[in-house]
N, C-alpha and C. Protein backbone atom coordinates (compact mmCIF):
# COMPACT_ATOMS: atom_id res chain seq x y z
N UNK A 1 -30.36 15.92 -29.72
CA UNK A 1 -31.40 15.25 -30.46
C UNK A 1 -30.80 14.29 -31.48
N UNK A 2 -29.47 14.86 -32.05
CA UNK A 2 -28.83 13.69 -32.84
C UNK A 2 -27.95 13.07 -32.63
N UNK A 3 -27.60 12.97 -31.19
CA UNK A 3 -26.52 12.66 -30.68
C UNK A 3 -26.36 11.23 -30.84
N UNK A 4 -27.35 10.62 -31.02
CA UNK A 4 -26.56 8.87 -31.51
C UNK A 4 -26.04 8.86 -32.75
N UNK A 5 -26.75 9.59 -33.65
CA UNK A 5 -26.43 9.71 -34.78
C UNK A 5 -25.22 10.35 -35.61
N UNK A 6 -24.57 10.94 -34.82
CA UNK A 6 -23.56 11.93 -35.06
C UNK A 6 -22.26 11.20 -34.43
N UNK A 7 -20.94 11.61 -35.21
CA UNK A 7 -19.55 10.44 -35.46
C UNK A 7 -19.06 11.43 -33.99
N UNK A 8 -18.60 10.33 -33.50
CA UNK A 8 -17.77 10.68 -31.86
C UNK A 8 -16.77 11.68 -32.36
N UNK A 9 -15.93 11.93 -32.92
CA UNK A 9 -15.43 12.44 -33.67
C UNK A 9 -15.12 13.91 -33.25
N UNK A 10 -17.06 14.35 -34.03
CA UNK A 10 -17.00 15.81 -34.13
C UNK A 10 -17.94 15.95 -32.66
N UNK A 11 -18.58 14.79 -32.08
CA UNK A 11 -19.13 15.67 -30.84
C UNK A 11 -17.86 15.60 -29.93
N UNK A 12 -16.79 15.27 -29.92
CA UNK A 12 -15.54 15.79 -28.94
C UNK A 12 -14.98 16.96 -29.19
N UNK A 13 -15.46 17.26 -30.70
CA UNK A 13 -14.32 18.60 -31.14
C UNK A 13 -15.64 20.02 -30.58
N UNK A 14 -17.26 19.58 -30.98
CA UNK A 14 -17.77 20.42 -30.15
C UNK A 14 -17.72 20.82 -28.63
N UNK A 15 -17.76 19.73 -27.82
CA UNK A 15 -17.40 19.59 -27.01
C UNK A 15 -16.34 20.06 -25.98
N UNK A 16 -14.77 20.31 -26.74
CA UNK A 16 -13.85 20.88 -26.84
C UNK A 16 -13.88 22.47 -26.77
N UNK A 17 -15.41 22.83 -27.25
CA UNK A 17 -15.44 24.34 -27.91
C UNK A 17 -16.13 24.65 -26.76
N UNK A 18 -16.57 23.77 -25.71
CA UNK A 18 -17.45 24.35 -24.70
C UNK A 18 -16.90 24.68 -23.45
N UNK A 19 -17.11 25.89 -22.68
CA UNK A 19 -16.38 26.37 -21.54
C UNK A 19 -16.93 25.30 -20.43
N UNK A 20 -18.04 24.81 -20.67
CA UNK A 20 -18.49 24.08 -19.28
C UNK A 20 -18.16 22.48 -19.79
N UNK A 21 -17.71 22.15 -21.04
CA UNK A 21 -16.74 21.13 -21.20
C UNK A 21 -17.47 19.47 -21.30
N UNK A 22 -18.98 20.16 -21.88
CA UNK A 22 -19.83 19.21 -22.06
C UNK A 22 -21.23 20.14 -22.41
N UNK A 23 -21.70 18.99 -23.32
CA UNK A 23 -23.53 19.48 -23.88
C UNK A 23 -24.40 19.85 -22.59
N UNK A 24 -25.46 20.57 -23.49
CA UNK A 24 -26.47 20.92 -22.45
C UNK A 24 -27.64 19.55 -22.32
N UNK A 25 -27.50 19.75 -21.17
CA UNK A 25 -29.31 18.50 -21.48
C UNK A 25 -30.42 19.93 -21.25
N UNK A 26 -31.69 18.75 -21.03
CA UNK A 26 -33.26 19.34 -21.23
C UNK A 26 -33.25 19.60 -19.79
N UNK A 27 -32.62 19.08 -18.86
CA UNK A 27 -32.97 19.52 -17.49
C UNK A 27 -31.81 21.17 -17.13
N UNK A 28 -30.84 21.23 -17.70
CA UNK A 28 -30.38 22.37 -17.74
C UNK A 28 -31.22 24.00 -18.32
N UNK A 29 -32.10 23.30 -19.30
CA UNK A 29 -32.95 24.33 -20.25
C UNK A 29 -33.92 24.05 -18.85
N UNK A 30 -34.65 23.60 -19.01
CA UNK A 30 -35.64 23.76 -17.56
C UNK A 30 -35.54 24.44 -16.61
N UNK A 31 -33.80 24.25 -15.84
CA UNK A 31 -33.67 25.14 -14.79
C UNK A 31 -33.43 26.55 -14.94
N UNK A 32 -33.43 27.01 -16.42
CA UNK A 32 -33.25 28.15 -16.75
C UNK A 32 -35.29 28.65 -16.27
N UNK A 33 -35.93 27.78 -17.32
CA UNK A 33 -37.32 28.48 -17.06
C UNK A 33 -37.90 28.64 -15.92
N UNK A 34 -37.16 27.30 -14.96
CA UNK A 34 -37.99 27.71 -13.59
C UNK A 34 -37.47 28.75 -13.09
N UNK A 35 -36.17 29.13 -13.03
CA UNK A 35 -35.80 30.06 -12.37
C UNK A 35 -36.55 31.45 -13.20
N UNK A 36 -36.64 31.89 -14.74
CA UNK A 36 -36.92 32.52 -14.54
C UNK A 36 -38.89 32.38 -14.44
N UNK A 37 -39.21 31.70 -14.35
CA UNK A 37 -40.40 31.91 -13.51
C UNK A 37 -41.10 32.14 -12.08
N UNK A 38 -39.54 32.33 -11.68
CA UNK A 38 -39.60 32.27 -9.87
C UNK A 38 -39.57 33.97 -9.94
N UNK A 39 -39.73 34.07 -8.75
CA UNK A 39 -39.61 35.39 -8.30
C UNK A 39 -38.38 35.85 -7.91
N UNK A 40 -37.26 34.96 -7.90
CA UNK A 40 -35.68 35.11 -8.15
C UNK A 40 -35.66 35.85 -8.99
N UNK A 41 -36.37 36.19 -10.22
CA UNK A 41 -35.75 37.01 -11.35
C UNK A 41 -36.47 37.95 -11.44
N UNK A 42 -36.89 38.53 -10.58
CA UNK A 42 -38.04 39.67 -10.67
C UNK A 42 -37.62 40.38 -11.05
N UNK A 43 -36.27 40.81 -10.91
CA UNK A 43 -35.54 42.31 -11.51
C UNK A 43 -34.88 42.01 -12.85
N UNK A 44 -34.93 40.66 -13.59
CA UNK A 44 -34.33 41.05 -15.05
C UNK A 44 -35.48 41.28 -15.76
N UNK A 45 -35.60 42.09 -16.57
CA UNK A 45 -36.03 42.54 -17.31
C UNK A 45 -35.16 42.60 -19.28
N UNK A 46 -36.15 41.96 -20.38
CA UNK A 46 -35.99 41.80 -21.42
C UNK A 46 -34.36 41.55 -21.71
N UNK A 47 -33.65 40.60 -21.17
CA UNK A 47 -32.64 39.86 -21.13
C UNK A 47 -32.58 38.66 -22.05
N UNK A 48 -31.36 38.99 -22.67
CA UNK A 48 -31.07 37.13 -23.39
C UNK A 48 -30.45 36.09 -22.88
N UNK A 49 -30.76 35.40 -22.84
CA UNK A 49 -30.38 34.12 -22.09
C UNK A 49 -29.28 33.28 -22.88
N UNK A 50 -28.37 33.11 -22.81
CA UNK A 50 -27.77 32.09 -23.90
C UNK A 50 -27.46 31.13 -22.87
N UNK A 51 -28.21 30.19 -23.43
CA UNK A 51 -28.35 28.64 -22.66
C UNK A 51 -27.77 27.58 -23.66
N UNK A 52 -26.16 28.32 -23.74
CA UNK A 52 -24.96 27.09 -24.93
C UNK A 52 -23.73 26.63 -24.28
N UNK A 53 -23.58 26.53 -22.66
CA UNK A 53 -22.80 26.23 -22.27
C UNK A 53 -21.56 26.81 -22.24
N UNK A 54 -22.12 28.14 -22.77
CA UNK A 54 -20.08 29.00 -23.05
C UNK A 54 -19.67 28.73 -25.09
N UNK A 55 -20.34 28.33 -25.67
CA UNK A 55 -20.05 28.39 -26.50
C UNK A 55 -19.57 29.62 -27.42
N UNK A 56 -20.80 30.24 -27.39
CA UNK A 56 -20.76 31.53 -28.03
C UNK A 56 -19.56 32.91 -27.53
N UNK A 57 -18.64 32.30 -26.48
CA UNK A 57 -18.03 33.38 -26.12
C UNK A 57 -16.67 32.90 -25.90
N UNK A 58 -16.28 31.68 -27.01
CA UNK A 58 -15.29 30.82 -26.94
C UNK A 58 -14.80 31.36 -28.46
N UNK A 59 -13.53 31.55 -28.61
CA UNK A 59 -12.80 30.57 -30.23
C UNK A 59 -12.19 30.10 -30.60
N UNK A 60 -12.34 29.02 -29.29
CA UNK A 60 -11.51 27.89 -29.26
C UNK A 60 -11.37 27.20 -31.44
């Protein structure tokens, strides 16, 4: 959302921190909801989703 706005800088060093080695877009968040609105996911039950590209399990 602030990505024009924000110094090249620090979105490489975020960037850097990500296992999939780039931002998420809105069509990545989407394919999370369709899927779980499909009947593909019939068996998860009250699951968290972390839709950050690997961030959260990095320390870099």
């Amino acid at each position: 959302m602030l990505y024009d706005e924000t110094p090249q800088e620090y979105i490489s060093e975020m960037i850097k921190k990500q296992t999939s080695g780039r931002f998420g877009t809105a069509e990545d968040i989407a394919n999370i909801a369709v899927w779980l609105s499909s009947d593909k996911s019939a068996f998860c039950n009250g699951e968290l989703i972390m839709a950050d590209g690997g961030l959260t399990i990095t320390d870099r």
